[in-house]
C-alpha atoms as a PDB file:
ATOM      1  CA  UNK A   1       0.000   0.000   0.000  1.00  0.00           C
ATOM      2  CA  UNK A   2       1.271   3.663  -0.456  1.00  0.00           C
ATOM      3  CA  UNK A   3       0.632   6.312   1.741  1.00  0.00           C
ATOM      4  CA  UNK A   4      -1.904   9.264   1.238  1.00  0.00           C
ATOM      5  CA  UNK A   5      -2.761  12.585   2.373  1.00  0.00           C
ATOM      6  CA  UNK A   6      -6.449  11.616   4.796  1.00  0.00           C
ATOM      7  CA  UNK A   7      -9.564  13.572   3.400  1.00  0.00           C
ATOM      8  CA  UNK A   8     -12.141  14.701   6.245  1.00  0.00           C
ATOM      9  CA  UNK A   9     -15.285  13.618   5.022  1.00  0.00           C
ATOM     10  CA  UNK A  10     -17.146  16.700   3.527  1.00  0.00           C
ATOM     11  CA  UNK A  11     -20.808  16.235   5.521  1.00  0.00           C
ATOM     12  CA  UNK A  12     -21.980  14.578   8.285  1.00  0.00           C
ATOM     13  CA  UNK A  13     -23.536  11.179   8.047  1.00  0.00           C
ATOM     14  CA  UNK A  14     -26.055   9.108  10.394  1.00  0.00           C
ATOM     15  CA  UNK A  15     -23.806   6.622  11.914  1.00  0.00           C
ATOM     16  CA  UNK A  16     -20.654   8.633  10.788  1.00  0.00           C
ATOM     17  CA  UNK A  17     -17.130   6.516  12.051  1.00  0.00           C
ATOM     18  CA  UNK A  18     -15.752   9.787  13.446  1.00  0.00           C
ATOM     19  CA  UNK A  19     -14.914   8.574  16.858  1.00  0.00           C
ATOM     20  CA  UNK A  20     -13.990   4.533  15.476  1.00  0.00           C
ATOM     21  CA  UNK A  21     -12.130   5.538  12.631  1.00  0.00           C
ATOM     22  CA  UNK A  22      -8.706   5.356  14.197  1.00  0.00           C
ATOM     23  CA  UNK A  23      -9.487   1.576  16.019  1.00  0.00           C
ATOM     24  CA  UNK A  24     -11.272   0.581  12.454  1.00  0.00           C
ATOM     25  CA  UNK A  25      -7.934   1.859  10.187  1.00  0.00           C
ATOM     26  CA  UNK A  26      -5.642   0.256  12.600  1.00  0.00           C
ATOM     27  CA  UNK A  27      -7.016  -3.204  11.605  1.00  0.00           C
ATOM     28  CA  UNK A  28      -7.053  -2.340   8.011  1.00  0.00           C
ATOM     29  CA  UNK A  29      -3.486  -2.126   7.997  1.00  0.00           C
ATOM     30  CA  UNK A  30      -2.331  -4.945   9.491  1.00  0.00           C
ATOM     31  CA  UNK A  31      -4.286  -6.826   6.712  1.00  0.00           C
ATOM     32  CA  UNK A  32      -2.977  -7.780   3.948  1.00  0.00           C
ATOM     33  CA  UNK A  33      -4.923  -6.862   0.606  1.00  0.00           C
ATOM     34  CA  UNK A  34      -4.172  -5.304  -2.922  1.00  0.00           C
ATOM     35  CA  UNK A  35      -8.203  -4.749  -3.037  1.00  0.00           C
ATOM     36  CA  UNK A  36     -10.207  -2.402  -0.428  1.00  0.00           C
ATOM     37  CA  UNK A  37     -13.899  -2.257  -0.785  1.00  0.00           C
ATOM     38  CA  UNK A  38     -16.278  -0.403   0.947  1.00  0.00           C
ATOM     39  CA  UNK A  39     -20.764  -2.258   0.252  1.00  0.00           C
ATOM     40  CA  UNK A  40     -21.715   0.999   2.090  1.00  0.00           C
ATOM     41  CA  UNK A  41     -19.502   4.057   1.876  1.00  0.00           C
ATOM     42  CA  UNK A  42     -21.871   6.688   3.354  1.00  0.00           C
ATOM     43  CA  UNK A  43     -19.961  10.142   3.300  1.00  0.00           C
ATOM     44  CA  UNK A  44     -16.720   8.006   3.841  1.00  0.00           C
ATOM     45  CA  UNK A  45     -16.309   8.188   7.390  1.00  0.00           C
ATOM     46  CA  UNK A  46     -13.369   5.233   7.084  1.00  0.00           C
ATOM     47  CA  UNK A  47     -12.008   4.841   3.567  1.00  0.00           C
ATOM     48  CA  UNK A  48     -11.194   8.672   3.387  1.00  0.00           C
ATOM     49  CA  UNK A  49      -9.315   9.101   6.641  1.00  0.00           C
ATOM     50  CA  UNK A  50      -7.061   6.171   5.844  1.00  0.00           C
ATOM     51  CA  UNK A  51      -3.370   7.225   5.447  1.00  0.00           C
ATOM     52  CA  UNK A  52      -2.477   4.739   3.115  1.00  0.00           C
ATOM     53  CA  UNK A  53      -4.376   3.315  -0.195  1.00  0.00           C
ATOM     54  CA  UNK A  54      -4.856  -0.435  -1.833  1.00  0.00           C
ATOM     55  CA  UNK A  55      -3.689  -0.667  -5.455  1.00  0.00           C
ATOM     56  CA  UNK A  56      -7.250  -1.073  -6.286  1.00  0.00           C
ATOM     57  CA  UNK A  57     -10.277   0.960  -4.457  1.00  0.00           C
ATOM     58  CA  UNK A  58     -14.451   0.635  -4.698  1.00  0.00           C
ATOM     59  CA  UNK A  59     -16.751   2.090  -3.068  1.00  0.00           C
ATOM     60  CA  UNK A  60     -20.420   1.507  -3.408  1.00  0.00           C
ATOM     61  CA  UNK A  61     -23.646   2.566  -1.866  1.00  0.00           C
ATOM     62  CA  UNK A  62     -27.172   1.505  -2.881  1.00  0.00           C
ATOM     63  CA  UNK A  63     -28.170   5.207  -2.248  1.00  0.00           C
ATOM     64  CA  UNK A  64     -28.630   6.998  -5.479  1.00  0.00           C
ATOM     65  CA  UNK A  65     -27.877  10.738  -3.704  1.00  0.00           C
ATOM     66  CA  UNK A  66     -24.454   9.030  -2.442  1.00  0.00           C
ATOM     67  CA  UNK A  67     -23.444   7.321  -5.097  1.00  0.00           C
ATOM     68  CA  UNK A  68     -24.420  10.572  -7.889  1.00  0.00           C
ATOM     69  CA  UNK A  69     -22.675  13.106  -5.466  1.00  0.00           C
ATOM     70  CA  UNK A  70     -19.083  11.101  -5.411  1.00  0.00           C
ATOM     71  CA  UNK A  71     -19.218  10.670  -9.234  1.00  0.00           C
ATOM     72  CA  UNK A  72     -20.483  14.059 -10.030  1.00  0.00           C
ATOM     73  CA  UNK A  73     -17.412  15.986  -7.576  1.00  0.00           C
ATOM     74  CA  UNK A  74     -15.263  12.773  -9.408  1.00  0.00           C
ATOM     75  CA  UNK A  75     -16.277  13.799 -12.698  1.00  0.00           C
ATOM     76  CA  UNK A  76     -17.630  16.945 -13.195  1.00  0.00           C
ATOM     77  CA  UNK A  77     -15.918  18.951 -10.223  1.00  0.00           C
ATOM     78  CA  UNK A  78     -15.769  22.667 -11.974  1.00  0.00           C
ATOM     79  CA  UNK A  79     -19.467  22.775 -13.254  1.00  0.00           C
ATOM     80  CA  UNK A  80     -20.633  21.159  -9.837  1.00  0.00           C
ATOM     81  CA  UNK A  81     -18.582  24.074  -8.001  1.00  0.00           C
ATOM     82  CA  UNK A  82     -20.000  26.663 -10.306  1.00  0.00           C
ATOM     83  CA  UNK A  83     -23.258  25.817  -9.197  1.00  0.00           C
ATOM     84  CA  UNK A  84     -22.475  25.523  -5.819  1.00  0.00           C
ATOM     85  CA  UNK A  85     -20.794  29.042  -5.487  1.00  0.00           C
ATOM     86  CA  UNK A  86     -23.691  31.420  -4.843  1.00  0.00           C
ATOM     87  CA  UNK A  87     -25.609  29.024  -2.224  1.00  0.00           C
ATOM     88  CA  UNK A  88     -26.798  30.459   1.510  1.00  0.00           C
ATOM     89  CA  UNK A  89     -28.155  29.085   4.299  1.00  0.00           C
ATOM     90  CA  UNK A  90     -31.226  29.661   4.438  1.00  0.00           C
ATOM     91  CA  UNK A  91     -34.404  27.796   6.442  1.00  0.00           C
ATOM     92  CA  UNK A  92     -36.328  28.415   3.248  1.00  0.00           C
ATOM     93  CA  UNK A  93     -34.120  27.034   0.458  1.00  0.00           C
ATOM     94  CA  UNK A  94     -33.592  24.036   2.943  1.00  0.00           C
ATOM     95  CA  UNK A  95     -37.229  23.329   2.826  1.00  0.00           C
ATOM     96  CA  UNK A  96     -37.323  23.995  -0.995  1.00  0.00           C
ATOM     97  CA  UNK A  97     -34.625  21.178  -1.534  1.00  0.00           C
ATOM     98  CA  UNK A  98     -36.211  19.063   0.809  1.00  0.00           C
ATOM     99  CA  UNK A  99     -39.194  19.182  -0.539  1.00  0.00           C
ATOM    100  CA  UNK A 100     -38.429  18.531  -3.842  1.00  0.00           C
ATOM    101  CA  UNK A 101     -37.861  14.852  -5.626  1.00  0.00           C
ATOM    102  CA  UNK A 102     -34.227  14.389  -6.635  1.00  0.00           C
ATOM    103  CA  UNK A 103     -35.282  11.911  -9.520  1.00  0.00           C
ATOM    104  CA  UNK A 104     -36.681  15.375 -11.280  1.00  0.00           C
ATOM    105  CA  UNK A 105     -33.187  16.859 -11.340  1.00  0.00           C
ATOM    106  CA  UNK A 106     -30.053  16.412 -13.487  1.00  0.00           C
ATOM    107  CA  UNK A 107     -27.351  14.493 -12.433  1.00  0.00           C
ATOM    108  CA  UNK A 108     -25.474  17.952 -11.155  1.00  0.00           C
ATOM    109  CA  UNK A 109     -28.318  19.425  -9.581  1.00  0.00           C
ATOM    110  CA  UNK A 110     -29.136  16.319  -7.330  1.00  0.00           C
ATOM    111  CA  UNK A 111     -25.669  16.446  -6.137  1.00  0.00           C
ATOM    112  CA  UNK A 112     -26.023  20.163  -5.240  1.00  0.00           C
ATOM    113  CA  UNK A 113     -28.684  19.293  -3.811  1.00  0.00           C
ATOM    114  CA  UNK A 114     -27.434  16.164  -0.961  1.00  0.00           C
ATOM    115  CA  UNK A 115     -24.552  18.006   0.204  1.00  0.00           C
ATOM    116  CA  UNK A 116     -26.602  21.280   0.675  1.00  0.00           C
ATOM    117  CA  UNK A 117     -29.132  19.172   2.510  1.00  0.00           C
ATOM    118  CA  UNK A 118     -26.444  16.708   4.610  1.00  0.00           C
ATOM    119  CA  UNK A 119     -24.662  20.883   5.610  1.00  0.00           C
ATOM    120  CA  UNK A 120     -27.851  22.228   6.810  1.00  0.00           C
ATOM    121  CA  UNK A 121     -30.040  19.305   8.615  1.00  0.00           C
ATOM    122  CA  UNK A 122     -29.356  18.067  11.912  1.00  0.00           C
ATOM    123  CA  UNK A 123     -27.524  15.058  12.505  1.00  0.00           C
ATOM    124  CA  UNK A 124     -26.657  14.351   9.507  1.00  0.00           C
ATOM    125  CA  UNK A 125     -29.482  12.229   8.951  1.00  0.00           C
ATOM    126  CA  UNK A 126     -30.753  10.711   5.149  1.00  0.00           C
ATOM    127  CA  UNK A 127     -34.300  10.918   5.843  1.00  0.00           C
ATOM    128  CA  UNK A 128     -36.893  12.990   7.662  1.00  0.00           C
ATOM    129  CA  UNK A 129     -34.252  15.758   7.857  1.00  0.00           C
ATOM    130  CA  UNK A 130     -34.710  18.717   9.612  1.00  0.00           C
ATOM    131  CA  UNK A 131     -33.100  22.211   9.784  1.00  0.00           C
ATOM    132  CA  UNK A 132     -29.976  22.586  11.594  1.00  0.00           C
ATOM    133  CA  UNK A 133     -28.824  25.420  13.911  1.00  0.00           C
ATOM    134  CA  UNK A 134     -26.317  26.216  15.910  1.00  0.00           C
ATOM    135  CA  UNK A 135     -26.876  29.135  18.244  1.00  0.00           C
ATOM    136  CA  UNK A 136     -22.958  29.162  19.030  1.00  0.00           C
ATOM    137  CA  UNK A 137     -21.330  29.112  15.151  1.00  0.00           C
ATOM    138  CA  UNK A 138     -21.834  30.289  11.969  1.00  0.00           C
ATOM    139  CA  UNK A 139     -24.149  28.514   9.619  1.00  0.00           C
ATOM    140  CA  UNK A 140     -23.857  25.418   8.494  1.00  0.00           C
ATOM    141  CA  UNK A 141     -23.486  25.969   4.852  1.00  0.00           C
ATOM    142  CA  UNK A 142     -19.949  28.245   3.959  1.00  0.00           C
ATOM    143  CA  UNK A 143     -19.068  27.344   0.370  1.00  0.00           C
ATOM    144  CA  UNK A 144     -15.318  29.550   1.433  1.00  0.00           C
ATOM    145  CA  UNK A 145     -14.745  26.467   3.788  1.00  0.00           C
ATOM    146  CA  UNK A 146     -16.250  23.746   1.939  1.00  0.00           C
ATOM    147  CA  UNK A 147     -14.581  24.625  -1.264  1.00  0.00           C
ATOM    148  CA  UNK A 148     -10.954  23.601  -0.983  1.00  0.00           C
ATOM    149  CA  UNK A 149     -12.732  19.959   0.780  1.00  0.00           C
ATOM    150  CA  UNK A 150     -14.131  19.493  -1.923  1.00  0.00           C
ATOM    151  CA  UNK A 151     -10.995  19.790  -3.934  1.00  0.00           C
ATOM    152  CA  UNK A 152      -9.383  17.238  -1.952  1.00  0.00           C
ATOM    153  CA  UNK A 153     -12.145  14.647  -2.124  1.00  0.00           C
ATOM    154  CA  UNK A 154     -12.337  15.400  -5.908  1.00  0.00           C
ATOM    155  CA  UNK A 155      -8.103  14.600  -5.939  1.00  0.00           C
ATOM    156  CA  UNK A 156      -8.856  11.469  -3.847  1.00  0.00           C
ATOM    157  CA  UNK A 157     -11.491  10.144  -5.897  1.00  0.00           C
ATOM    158  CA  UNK A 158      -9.230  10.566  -8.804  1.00  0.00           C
ATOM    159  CA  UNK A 159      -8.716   6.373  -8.829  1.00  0.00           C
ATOM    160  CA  UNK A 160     -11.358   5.043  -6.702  1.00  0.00           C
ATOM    161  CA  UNK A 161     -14.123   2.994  -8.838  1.00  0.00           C
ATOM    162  CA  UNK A 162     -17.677   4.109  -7.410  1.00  0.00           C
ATOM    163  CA  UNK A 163     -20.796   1.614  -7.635  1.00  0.00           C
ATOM    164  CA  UNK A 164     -24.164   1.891  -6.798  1.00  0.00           C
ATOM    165  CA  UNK A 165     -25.678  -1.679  -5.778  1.00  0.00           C
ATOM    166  CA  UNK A 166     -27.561  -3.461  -3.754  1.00  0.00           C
ATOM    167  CA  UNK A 167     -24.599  -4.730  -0.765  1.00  0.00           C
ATOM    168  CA  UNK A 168     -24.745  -8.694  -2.012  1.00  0.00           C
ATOM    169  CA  UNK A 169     -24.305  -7.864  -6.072  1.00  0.00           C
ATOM    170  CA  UNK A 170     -21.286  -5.492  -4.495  1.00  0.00           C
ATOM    171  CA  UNK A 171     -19.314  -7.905  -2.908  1.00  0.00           C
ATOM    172  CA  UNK A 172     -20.033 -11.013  -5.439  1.00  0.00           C
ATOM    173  CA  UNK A 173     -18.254  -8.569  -7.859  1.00  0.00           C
ATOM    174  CA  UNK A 174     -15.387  -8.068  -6.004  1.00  0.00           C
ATOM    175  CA  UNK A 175     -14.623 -10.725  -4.067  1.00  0.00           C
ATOM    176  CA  UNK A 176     -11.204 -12.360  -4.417  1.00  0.00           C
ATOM    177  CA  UNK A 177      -8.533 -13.564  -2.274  1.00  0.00           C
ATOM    178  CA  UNK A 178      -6.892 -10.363  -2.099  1.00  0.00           C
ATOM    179  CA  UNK A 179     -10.444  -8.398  -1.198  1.00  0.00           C
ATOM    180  CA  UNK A 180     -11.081  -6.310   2.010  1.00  0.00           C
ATOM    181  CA  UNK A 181     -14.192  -5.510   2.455  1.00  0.00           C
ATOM    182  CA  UNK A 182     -14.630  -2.936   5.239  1.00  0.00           C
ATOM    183  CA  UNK A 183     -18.568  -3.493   5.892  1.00  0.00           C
ATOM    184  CA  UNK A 184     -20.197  -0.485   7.652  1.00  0.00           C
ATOM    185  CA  UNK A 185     -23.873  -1.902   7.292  1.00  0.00           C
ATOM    186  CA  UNK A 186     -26.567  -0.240   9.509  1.00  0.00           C
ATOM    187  CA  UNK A 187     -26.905  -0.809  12.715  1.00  0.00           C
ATOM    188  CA  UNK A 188     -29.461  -2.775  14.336  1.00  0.00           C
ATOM    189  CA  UNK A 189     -32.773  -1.176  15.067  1.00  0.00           C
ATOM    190  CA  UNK A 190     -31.658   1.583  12.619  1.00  0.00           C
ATOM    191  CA  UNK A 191     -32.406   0.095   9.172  1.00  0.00           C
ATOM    192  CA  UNK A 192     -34.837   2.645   8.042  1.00  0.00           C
ATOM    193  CA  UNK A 193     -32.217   5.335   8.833  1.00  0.00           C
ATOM    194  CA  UNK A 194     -30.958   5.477   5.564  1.00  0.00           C
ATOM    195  CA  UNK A 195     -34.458   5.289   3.661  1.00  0.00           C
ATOM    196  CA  UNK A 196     -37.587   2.802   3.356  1.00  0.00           C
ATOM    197  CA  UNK A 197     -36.835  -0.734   1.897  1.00  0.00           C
ATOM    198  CA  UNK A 198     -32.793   0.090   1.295  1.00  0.00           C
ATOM    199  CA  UNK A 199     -32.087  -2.524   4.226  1.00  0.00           C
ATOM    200  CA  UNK A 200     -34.227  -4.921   6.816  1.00  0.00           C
ATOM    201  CA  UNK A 201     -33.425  -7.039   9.665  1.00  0.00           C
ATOM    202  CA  UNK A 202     -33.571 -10.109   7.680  1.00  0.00           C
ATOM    203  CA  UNK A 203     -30.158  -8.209   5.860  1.00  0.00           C
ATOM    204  CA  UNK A 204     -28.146  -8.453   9.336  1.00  0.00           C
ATOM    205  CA  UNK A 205     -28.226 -13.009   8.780  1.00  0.00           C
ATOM    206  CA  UNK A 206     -28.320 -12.741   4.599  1.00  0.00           C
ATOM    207  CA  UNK A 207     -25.092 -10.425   5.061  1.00  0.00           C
ATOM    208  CA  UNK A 208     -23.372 -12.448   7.689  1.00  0.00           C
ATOM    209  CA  UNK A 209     -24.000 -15.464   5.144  1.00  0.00           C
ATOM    210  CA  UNK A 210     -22.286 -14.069   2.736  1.00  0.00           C
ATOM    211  CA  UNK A 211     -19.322 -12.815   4.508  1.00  0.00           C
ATOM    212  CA  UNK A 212     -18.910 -16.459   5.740  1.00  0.00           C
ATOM    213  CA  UNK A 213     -18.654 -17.650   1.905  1.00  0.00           C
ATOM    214  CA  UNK A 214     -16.080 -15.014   0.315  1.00  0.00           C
ATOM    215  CA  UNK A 215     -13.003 -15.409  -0.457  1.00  0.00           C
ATOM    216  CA  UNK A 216     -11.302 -12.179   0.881  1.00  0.00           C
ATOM    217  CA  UNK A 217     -11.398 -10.698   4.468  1.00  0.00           C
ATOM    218  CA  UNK A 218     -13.956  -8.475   5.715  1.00  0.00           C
ATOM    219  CA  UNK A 219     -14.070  -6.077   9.153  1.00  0.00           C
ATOM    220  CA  UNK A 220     -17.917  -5.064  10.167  1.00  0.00           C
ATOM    221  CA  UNK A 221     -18.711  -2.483  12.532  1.00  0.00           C
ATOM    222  CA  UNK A 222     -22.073  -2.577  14.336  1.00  0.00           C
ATOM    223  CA  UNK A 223     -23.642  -1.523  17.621  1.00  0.00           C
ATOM    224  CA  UNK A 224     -22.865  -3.838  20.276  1.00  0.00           C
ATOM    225  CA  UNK A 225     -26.782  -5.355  21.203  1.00  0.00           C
ATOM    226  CA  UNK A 226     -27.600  -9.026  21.909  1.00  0.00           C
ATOM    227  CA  UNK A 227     -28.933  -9.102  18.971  1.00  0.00           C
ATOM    228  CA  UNK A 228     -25.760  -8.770  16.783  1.00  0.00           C
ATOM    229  CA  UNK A 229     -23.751 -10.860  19.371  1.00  0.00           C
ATOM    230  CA  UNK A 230     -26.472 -13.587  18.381  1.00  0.00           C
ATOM    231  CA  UNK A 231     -26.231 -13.183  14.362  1.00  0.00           C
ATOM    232  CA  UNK A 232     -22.944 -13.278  15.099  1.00  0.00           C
ATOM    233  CA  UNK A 233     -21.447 -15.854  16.963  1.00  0.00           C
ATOM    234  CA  UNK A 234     -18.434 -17.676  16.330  1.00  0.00           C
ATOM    235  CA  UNK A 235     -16.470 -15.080  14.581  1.00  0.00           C
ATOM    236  CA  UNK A 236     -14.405 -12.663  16.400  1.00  0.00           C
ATOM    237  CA  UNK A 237     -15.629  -9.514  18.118  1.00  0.00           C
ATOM    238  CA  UNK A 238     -13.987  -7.132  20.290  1.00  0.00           C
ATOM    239  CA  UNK A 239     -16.241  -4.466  22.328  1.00  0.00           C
ATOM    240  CA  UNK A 240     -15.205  -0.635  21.713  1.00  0.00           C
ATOM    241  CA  UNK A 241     -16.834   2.349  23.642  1.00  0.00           C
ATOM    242  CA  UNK A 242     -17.351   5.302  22.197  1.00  0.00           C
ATOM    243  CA  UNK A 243     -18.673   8.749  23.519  1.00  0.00           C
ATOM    244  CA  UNK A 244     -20.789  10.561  21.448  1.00  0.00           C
ATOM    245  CA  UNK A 245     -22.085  14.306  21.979  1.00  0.00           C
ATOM    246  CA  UNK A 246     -26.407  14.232  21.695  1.00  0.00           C
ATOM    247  CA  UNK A 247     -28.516  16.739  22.163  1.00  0.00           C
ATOM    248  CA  UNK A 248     -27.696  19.604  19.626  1.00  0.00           C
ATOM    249  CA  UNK A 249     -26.846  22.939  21.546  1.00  0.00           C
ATOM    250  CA  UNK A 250     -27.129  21.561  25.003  1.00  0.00           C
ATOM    251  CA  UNK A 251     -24.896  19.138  24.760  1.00  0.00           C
ATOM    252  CA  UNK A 252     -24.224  16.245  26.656  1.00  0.00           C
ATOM    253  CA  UNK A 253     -21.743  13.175  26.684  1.00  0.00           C
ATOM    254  CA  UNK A 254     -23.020   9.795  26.062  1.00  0.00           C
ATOM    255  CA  UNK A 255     -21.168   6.306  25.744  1.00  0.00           C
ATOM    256  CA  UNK A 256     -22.296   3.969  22.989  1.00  0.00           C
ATOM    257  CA  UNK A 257     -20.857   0.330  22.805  1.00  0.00           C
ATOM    258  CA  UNK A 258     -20.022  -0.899  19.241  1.00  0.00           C
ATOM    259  CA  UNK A 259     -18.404  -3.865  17.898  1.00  0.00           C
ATOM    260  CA  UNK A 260     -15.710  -4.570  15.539  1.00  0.00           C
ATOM    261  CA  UNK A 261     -16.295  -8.414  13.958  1.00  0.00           C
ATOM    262  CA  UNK A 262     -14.110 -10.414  12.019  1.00  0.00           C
ATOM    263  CA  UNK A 263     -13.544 -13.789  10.806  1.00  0.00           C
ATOM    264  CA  UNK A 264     -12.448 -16.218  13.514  1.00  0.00           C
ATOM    265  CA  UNK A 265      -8.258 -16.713  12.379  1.00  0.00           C
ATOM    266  CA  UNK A 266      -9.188 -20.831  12.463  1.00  0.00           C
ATOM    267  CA  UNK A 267     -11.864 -20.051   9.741  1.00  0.00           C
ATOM    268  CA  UNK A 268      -9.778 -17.617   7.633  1.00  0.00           C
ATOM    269  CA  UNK A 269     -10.174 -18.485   4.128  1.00  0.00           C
END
């Protein structure tokens, strides 16, 4: 692997690896691959603050906004900034955007449109989103600081491959011996997070099924519930703690436990 300059991701994201990036890189590392993969990039919490790159890089993520923005600031990063130039924050354009369908823009327009929306709502959330304010900073959206991040995402993406499948076409494609998959699927009890139908319960066993068949390696991150523990079992987990800030301008400390699963070393494949 060679070494790279690590890109902050350029909008928040439900379920954002902020605070387990550093644990989750670690164990990329030490794993030998020539092929890193990511079923469900989000904003790129992991695979943009990694310090080093594979020879070969995918990302993928069944979420049309996602997947459109990344090949839009990959592809067509001047016109994209030209449209993004003259943009405010503003309650009312917020509820304009959010109000409107993205399948009745062009490809540059719905891209405006996501990362306006992921700025300006709260939490960073896909769905149901809802202004964002912060009585102690500036607002949200400030295309003078966003600007040059968006140059360096649109430099990183320069070789990456970006996909937009459902998770189980994703990693049939690129599975091989020298695949890592890093698999940040959602968490349990927060399916509908990301919008209705893109992922179930039932996903949680059909994707630990097909980790269990590939050929390559594969590190999932989850919350740490009985549940998961259950679907689970018999590979290896190790318990991380996280604190997390909640509760917008008042806010307040709270500690989350997650889970960091991988294949057992007596089953690796």
């Amino acid at each position: 692997m060679k070494t790279t300059t690590p890109v902050k991701p350029v909008a928040p994201w439900v379920g954002g690896k902020s605070l387990l990036a550093d644990t989750i890189i670690n164990k990329i590392e030490k794993i030998k691959h020539t092929c890193y993969a990511e079923p469900f990039v989000g904003m790129g919490g992991v695979f943009l603050r990694r310090p080093f790159v594979a020879k070969s890089e995918v990302i993928n993520d069944y979420s049309q906004d996602v997947a459109n923005f990344f090949r839009i600031l990959q592809r067509h990063y001047v016109p994209f900034m030209e449209m993004m130039r003259f943009q405010i924050t503003t309650r009312t354009e917020f509820s304009r955007l959010a109000n409107t369908d993205p399948a009745t823009l062009t490809d540059l327009e719905r891209a405006a449109r996501f990362i306006y929306l992921q700025k300006t709502c709260f939490g960073g959330k896909a769905t149901s989103r809802a202004f964002g304010v912060d009585k102690s900073g500036p607002a949200r959206f400030d295309i003078t600081k966003l600007a040059p991040m968006l140059e360096d995402l649109h430099t990183r993406l320069s070789r990456v491959v970006i996909e937009c499948l459902p998770y189980q076409d994703f990693i049939a494609r690129y599975d091989k011996a020298t695949t890592l998959f890093y698999v940040d699927s959602p968490y349990y009890n927060s399916e509908d997070y990301y919008g209705k139908g893109m992922y179930s319960k039932d996903d949680h066993e059909r994707l630990r099924d097909i980790l269990m068949g590939i050929k390559g390696q594969f590190i999932v991150s989850l919350n740490d519930v009985p549940e998961v523990r259950k679907i689970y079992k018999g590979f290896k987990l190790q318990k991380v703690r996280t604190n997390y800030s909640v509760g917008g301008g008042n806010q307040k400390q709270r500690m989350f436990g997650e889970v960091i699963i991988t294949r057992q070393l007596r089953d690796k494949r």
